[in-house]
Protein backbone atom coordinates (compact mmCIF):
# COMPACT_ATOMS: atom_id res chain seq x y z
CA UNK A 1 0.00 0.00 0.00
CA UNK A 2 1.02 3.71 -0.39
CA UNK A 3 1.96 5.57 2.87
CA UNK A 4 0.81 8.79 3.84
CA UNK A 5 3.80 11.18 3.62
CA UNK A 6 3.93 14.02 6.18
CA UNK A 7 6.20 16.77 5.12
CA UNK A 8 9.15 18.23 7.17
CA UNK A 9 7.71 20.64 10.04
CA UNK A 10 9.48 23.88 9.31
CA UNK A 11 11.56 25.26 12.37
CA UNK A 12 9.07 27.12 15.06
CA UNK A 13 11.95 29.76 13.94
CA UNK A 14 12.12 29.73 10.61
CA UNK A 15 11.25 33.21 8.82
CA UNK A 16 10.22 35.32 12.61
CA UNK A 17 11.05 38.40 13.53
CA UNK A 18 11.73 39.20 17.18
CA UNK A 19 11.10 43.11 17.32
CA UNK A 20 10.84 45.48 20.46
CA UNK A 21 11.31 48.87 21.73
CA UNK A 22 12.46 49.50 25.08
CA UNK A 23 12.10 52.53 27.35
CA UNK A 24 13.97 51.38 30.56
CA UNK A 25 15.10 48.12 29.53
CA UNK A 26 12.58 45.77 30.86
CA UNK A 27 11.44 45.16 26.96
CA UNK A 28 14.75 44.06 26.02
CA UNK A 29 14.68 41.87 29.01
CA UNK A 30 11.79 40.22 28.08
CA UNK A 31 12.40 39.89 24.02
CA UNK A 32 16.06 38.82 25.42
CA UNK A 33 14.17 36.06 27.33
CA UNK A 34 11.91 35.26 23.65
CA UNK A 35 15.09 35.17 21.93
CA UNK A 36 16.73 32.57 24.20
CA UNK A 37 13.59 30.37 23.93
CA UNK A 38 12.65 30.39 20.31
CA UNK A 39 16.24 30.99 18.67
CA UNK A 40 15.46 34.41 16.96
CA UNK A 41 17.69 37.04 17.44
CA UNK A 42 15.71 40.51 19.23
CA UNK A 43 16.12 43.76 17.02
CA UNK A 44 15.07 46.79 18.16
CA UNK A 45 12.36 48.36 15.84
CA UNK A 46 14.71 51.33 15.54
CA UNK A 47 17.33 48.97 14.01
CA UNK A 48 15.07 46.78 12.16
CA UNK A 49 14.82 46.05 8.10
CA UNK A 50 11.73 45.17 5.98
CA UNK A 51 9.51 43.39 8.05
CA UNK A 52 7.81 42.28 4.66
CA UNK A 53 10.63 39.63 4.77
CA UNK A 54 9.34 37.64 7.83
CA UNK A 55 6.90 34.71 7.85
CA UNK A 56 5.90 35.97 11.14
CA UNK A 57 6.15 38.51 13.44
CA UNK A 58 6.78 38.72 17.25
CA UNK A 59 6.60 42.42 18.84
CA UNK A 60 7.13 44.04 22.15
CA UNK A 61 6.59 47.27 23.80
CA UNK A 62 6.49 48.62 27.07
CA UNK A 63 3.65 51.19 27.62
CA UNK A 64 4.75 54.91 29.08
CA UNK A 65 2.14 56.82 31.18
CA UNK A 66 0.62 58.76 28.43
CA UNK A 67 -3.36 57.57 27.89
CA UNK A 68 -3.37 59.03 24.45
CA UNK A 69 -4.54 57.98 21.49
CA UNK A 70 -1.65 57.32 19.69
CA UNK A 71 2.16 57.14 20.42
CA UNK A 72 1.59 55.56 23.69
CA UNK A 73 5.01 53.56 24.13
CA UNK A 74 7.05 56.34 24.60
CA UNK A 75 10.10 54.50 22.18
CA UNK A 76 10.90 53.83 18.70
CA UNK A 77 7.90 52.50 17.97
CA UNK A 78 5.85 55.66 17.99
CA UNK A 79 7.86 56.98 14.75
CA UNK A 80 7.97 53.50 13.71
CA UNK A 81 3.96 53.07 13.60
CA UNK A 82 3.36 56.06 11.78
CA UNK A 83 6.26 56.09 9.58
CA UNK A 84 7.64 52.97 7.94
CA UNK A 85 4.81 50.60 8.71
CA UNK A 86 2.42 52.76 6.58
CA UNK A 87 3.69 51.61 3.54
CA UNK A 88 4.86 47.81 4.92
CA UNK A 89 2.42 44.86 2.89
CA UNK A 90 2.04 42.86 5.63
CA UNK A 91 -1.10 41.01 4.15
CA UNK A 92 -1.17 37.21 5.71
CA UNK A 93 1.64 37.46 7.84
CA UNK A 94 0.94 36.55 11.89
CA UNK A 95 1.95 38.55 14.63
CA UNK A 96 1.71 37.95 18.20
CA UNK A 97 2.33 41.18 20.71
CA UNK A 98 3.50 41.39 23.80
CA UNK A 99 3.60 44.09 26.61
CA UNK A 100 4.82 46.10 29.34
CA UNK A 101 3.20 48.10 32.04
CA UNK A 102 2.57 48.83 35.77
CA UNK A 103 -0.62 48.18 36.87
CA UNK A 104 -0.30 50.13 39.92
CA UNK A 105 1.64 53.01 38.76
CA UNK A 106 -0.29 53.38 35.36
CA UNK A 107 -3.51 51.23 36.33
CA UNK A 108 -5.25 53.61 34.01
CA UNK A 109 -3.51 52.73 31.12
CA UNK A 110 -2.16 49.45 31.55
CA UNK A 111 -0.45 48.06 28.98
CA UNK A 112 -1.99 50.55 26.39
CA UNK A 113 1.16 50.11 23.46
CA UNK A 114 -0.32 46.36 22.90
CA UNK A 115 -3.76 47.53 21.43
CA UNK A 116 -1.88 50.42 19.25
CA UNK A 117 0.66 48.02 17.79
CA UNK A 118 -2.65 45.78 17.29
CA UNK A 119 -4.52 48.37 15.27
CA UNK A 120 -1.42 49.50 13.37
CA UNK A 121 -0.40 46.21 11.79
CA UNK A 122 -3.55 45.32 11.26
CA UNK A 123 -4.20 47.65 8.82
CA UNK A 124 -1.10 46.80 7.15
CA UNK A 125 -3.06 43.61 6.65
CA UNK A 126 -1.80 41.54 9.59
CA UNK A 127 -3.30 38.90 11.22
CA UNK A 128 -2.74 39.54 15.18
CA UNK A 129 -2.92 35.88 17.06
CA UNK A 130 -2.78 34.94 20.44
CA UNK A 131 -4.41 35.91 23.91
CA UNK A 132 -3.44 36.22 27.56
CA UNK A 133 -6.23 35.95 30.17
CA UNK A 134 -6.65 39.49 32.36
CA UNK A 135 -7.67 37.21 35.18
CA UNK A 136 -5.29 38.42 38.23
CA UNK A 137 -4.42 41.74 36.94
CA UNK A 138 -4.86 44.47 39.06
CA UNK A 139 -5.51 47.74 36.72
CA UNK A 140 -8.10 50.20 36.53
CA UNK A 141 -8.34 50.42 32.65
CA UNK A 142 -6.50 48.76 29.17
CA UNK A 143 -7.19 49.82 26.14
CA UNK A 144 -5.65 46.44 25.21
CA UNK A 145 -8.01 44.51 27.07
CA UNK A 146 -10.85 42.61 25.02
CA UNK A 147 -13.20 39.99 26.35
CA UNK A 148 -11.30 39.25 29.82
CA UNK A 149 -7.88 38.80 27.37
CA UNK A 150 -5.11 41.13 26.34
């Protein structure tokens, strides 16, 4: 009989892009931590190429007391956002986020960058996956919470 040929699985690393922006440091700590785990080097947004050229897409930022509307990581991410990514194709590729913030110093804005990188690569055609349960979080307001989830 003929057998049922599985093909190769592809690398959990293969074509991602680790990118952050870090304020203090605590993003690079945790994309530093990524790295180590999944084998992708961290780049900070600042120093990053086309992000076209990724598969995938990993991205971090820390969120600086601001509660505005846009702009709200305080790092190279704000110039970033409106800049570059405007004209990025990023139709079909997947990008999880990750973020920063202090939910007792900034309750009212906790981790507010994770809902504007959201938005922004989205409309570059993105498709943003993944969800971490709110459950246990102690913050007044997110603008990245949806459904009990970041």
């Amino acid at each position: 009989g003929s057998r049922a040929t599985v093909p190769a699985r592809a690398s959990a690393n293969m074509g991602v892009g680790l990118l952050y922006s870090t304020t203090t440091g605590n993003t690079e700590t945790v994309a530093g931590y990524l790295s180590a785990e999944i084998g992708v080097d961290a780049v900070d947004i600042a120093d990053a190429e086309d992000l076209a050229s990724f598969d995938g897409l990993i991205i971090g930022a820390p969120t600086w007391h601001t509660g505005a509307d846009s702009e709200r990581s305080g790092t190279a991410w704000d110039d970033y956002l409106y800049g570059d990514l405007t004209s990025a194709d990023l139709k079909g590729k997947k990008v999880a986020i990750f973020g920063l913030g202090d939910q007792a110093g900034y309750g009212d804005n906790f981790c507010d960058a994770m809902d504007e990188l959201k938005s922004c690569f989205e409309k570059q055609g993105a498709e943003v996956i993944g969800a971490w349960s709110a459950d246990g979080y102690d913050h007044t307001e997110s603008k990245s919470e949806a459904g009990g989830t970041f």
